[in-house]
PDB file of N, CA and C in Angstrom:
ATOM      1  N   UNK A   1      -6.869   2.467  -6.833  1.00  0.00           N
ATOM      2  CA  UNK A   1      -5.811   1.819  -7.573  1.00  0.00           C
ATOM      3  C   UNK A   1      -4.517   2.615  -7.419  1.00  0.00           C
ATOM      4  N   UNK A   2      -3.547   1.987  -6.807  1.00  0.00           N
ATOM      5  CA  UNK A   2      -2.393   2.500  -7.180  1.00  0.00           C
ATOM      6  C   UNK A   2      -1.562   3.163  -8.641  1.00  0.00           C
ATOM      7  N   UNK A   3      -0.944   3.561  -8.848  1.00  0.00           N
ATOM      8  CA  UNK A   3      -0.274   3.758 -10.191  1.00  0.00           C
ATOM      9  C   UNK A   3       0.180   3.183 -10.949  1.00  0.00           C
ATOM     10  N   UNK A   4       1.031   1.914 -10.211  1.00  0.00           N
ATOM     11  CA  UNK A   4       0.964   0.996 -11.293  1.00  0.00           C
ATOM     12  C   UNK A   4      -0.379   0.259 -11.482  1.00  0.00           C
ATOM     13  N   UNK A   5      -0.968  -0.046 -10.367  1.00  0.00           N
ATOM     14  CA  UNK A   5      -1.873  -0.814 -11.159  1.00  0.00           C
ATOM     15  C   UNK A   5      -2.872   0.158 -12.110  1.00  0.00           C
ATOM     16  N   UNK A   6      -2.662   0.818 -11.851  1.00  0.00           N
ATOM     17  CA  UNK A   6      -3.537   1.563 -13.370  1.00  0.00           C
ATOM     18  C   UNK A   6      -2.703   1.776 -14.933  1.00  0.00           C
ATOM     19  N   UNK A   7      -1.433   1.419 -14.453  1.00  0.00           N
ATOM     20  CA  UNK A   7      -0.209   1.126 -15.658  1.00  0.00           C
ATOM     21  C   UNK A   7      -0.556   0.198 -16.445  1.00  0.00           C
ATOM     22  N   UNK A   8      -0.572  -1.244 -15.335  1.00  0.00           N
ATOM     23  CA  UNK A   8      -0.645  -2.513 -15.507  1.00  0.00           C
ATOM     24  C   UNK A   8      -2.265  -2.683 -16.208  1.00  0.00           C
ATOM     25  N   UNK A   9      -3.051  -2.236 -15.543  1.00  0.00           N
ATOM     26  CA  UNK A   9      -4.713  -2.433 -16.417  1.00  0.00           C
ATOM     27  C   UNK A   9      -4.426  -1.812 -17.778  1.00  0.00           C
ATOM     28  N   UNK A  10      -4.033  -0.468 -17.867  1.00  0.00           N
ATOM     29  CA  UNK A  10      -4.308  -0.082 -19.230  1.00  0.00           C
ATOM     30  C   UNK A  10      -3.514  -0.788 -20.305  1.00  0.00           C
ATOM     31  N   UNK A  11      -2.154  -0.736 -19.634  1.00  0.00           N
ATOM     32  CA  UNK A  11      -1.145  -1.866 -20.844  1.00  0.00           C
ATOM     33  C   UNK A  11      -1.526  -2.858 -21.354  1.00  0.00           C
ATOM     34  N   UNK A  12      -2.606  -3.943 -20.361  1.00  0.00           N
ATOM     35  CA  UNK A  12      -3.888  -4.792 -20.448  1.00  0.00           C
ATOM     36  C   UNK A  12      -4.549  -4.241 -21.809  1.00  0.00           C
ATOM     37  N   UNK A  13      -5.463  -3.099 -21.529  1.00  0.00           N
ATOM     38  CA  UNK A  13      -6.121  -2.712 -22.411  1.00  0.00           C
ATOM     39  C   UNK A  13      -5.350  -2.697 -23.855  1.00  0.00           C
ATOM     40  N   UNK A  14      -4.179  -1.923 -24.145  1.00  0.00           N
ATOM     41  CA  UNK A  14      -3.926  -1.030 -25.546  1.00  0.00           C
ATOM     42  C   UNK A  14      -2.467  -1.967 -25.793  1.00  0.00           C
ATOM     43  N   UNK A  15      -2.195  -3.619 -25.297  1.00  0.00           N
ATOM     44  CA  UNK A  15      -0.880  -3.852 -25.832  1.00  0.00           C
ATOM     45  C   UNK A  15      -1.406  -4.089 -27.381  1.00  0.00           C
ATOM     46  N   UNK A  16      -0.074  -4.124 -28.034  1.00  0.00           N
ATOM     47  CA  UNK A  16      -0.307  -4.455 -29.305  1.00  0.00           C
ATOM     48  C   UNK A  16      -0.778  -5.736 -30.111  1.00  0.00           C
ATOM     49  N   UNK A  17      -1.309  -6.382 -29.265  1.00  0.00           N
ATOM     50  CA  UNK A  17      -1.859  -7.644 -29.642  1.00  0.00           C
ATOM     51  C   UNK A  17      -3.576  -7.904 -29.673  1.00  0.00           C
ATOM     52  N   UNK A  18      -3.914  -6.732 -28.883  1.00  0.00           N
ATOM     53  CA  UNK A  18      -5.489  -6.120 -29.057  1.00  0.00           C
ATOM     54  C   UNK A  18      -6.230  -5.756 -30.386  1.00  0.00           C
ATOM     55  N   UNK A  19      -7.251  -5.984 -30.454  1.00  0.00           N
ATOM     56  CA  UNK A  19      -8.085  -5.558 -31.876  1.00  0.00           C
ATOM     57  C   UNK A  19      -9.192  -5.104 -31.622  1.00  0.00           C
ATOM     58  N   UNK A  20      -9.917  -5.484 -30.217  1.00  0.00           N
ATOM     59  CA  UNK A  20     -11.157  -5.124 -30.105  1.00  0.00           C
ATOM     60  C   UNK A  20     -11.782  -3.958 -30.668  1.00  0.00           C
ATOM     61  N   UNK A  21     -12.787  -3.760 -30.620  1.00  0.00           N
ATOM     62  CA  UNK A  21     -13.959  -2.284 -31.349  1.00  0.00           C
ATOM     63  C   UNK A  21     -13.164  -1.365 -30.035  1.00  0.00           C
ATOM     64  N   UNK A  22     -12.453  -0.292 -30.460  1.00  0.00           N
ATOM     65  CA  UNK A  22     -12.621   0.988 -29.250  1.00  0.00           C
ATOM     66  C   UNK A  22     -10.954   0.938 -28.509  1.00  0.00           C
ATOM     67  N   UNK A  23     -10.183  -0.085 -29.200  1.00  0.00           N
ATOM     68  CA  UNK A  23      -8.970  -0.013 -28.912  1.00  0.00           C
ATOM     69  C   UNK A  23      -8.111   1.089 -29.093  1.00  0.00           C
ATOM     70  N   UNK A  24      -8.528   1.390 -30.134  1.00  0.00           N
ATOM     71  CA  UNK A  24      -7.664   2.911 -30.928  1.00  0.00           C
ATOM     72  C   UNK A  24      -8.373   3.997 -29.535  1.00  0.00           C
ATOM     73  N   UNK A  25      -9.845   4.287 -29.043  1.00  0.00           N
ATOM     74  CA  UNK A  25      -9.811   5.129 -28.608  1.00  0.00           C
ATOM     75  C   UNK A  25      -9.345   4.903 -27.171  1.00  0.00           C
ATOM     76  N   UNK A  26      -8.930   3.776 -26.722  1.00  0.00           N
ATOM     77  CA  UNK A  26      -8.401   3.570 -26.103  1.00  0.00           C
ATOM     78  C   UNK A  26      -6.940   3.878 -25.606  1.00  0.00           C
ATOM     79  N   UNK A  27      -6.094   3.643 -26.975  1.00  0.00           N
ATOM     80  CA  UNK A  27      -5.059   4.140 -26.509  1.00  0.00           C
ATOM     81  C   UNK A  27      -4.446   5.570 -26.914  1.00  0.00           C
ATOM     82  N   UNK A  28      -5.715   6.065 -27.437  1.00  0.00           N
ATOM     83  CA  UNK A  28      -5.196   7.833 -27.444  1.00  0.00           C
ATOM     84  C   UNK A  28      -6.071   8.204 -26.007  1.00  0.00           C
ATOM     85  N   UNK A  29      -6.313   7.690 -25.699  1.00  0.00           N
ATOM     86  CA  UNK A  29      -7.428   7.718 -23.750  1.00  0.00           C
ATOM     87  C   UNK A  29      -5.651   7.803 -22.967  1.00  0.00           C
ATOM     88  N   UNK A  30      -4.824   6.354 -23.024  1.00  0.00           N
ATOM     89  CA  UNK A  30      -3.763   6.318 -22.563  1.00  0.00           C
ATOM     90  C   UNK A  30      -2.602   7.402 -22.328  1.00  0.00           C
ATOM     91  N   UNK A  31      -2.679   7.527 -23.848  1.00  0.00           N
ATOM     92  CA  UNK A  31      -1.686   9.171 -24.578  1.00  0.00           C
ATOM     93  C   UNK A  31      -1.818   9.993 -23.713  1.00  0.00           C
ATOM     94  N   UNK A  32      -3.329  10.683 -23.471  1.00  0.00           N
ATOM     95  CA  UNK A  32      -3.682  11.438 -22.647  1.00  0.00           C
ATOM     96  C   UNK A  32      -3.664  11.811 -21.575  1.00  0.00           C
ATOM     97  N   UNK A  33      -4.643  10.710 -20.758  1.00  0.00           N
ATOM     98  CA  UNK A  33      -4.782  10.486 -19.358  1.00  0.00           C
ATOM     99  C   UNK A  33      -4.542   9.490 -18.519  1.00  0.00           C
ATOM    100  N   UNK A  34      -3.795   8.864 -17.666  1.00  0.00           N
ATOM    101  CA  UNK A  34      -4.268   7.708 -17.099  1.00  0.00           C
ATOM    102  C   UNK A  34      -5.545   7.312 -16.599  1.00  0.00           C
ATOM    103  N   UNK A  35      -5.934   8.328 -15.634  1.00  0.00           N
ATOM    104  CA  UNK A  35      -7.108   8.261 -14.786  1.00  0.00           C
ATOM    105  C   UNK A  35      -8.568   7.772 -16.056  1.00  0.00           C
ATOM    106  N   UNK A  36      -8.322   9.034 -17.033  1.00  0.00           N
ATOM    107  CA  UNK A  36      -9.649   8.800 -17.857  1.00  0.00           C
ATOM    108  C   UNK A  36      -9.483   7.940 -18.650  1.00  0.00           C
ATOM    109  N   UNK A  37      -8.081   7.134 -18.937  1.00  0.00           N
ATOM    110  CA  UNK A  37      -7.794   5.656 -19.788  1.00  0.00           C
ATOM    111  C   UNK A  37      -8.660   4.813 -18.447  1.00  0.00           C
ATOM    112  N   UNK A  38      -8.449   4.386 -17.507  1.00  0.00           N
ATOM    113  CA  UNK A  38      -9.034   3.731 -16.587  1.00  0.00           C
ATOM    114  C   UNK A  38     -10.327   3.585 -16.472  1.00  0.00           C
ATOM    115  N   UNK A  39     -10.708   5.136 -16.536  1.00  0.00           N
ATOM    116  CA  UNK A  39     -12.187   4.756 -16.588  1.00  0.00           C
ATOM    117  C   UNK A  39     -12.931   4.298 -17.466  1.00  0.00           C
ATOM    118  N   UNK A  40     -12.577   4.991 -18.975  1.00  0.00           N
ATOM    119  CA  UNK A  40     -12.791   4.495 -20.001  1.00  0.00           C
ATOM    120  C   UNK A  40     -12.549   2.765 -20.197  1.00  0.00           C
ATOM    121  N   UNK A  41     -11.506   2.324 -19.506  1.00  0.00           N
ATOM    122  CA  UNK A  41     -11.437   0.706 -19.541  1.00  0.00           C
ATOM    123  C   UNK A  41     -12.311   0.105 -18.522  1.00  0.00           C
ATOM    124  N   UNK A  42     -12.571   0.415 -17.307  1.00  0.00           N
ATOM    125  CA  UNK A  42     -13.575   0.202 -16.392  1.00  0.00           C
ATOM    126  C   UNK A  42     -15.361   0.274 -17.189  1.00  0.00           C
ATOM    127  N   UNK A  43     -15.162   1.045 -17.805  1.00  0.00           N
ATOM    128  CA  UNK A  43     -16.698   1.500 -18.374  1.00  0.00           C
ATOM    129  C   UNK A  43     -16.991   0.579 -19.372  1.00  0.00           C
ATOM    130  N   UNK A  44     -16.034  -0.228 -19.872  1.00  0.00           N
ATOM    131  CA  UNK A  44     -15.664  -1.058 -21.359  1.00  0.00           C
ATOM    132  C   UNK A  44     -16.070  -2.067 -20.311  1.00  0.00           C
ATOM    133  N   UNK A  45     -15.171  -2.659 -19.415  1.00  0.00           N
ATOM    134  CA  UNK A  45     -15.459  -4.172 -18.694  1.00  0.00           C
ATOM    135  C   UNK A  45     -16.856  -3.884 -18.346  1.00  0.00           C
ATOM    136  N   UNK A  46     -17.421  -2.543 -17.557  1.00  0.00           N
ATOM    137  CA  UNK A  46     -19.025  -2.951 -17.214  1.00  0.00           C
ATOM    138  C   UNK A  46     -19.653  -3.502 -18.243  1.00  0.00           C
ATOM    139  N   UNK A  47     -19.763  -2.519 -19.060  1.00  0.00           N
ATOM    140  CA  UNK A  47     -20.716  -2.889 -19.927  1.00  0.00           C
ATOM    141  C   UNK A  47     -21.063  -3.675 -20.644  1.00  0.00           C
ATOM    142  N   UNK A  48     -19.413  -5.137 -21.161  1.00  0.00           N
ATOM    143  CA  UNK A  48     -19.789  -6.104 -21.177  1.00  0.00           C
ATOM    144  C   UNK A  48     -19.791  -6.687 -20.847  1.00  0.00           C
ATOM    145  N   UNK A  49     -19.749  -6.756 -19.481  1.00  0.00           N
ATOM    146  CA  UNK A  49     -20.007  -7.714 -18.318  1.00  0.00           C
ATOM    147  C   UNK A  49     -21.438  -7.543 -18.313  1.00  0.00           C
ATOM    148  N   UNK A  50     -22.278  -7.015 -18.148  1.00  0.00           N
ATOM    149  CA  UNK A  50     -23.320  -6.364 -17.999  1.00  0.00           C
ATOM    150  C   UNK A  50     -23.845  -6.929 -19.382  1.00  0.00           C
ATOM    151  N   UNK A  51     -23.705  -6.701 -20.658  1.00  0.00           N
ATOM    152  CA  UNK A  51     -24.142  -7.275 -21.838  1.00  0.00           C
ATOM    153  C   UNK A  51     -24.491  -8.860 -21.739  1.00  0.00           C
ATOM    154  N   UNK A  52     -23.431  -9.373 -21.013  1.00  0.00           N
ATOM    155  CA  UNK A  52     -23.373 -10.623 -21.319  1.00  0.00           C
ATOM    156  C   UNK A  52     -23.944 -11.515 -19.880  1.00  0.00           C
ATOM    157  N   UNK A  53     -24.543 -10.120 -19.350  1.00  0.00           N
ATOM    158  CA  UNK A  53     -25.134 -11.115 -17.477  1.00  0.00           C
ATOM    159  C   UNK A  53     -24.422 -11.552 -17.028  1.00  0.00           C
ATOM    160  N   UNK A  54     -22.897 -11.000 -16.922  1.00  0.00           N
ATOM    161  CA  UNK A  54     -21.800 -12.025 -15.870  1.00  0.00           C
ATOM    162  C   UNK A  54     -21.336 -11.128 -14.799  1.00  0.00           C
ATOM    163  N   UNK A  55     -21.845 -12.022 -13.725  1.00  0.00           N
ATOM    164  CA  UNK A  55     -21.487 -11.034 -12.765  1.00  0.00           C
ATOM    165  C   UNK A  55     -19.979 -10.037 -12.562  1.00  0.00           C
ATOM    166  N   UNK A  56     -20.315  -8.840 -11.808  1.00  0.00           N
ATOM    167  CA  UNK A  56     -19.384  -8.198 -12.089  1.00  0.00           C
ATOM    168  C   UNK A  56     -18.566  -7.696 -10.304  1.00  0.00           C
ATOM    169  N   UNK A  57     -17.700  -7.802 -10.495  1.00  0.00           N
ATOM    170  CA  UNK A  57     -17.031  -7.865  -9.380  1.00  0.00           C
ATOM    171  C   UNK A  57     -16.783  -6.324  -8.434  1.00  0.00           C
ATOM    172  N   UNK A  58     -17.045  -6.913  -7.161  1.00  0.00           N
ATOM    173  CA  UNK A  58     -17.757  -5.373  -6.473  1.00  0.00           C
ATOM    174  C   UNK A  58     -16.313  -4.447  -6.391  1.00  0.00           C
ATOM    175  N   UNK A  59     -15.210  -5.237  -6.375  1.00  0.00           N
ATOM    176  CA  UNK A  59     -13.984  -4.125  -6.475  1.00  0.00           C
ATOM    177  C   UNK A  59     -13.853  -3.065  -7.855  1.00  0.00           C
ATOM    178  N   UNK A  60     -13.763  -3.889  -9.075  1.00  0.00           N
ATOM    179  CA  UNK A  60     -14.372  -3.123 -10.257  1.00  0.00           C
ATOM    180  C   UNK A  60     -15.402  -2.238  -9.976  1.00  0.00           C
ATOM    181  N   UNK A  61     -16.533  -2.592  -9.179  1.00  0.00           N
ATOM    182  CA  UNK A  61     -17.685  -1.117  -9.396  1.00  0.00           C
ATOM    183  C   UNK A  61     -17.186  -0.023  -8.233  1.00  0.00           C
ATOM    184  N   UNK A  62     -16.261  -0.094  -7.478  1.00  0.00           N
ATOM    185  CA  UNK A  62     -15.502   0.607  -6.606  1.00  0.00           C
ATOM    186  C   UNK A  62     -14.897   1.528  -7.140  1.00  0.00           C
ATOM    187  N   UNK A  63     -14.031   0.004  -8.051  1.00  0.00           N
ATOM    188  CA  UNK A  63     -12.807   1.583  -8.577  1.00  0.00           C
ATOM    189  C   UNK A  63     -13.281   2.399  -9.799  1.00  0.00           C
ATOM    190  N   UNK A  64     -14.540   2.163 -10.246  1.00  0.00           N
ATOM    191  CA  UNK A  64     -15.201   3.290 -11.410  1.00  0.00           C
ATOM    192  C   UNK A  64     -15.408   3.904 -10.390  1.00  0.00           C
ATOM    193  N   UNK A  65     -16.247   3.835  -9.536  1.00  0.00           N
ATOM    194  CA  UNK A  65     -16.446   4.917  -8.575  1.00  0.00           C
ATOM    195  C   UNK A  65     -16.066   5.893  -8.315  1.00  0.00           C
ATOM    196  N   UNK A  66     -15.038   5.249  -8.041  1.00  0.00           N
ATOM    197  CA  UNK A  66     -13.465   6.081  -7.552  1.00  0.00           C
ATOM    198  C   UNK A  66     -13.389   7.218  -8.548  1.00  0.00           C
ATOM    199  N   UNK A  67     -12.814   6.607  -9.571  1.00  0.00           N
ATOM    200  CA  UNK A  67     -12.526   7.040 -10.557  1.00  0.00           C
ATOM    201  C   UNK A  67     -13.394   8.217 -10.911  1.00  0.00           C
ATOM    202  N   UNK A  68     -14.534   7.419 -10.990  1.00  0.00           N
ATOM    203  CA  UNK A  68     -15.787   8.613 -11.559  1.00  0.00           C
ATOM    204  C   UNK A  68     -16.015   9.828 -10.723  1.00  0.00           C
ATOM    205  N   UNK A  69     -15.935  10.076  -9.207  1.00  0.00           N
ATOM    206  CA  UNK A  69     -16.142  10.420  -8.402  1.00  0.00           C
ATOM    207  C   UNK A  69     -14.600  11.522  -8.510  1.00  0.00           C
ATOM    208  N   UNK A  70     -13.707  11.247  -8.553  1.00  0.00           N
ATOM    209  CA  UNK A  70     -12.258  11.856  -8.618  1.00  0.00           C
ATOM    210  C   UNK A  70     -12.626  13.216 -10.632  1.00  0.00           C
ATOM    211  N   UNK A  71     -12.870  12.121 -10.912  1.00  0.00           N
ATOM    212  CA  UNK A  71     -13.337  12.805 -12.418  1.00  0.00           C
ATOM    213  C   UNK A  71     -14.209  14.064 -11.774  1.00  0.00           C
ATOM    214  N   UNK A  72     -15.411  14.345 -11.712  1.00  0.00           N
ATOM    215  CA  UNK A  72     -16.055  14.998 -10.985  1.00  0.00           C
ATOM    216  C   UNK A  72     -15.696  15.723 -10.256  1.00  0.00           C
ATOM    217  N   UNK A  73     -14.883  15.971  -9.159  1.00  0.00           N
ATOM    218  CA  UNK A  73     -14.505  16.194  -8.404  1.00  0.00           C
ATOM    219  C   UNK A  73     -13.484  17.485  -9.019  1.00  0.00           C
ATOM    220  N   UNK A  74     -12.603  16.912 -10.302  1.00  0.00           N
ATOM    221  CA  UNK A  74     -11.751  17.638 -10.821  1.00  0.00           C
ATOM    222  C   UNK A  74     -12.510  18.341 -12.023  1.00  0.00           C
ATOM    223  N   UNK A  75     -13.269  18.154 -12.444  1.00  0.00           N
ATOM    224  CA  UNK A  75     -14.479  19.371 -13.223  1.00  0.00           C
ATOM    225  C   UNK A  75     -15.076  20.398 -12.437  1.00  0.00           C
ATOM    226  N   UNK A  76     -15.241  20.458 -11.242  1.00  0.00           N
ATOM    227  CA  UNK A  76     -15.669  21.192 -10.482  1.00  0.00           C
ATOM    228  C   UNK A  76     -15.087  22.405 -10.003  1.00  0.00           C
ATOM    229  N   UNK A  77     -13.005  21.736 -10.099  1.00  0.00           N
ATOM    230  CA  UNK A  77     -12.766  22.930  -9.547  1.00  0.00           C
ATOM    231  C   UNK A  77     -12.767  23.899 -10.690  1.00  0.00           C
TER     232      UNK A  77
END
């Protein structure tokens, strides 16, 4: 994902018109990090995608990947 589009997803996630369960930790995720707001929103779409048996789109399990894999990557050093 580019930068904005990780702008554009999370603004998705935490605009002010949101209520969902996990919004708040959502947008102190934002405050924080981009990368780990992303994943944290990536990890939110699996799982209810996944809850609800709807398929889930192979670019989404990419960019957790990504993501997850970059995460990792930066614990290490």
């Amino acid at each position: 994902m580019t930068l904005l589009d990780k702008v554009l997803f999370i603004a998705d996630f935490i605009s002010a018109d949101r209520d969902y369960d996990g919004v708040d930790k959502m947008r102190k995720a934002a405050d924080k990090n981009l990368d780990e707001a992303c994943l944290e929103g990536m990890a939110f779409t699996i799982a209810d995608l996944a809850e609800r048996k709807i398929t889930i789109a192979p670019d989404t399990l990419a960019g957790y990947n990504e993501l997850a894999a970059m995460r990792a990557k930066v614990k290490k050093s």
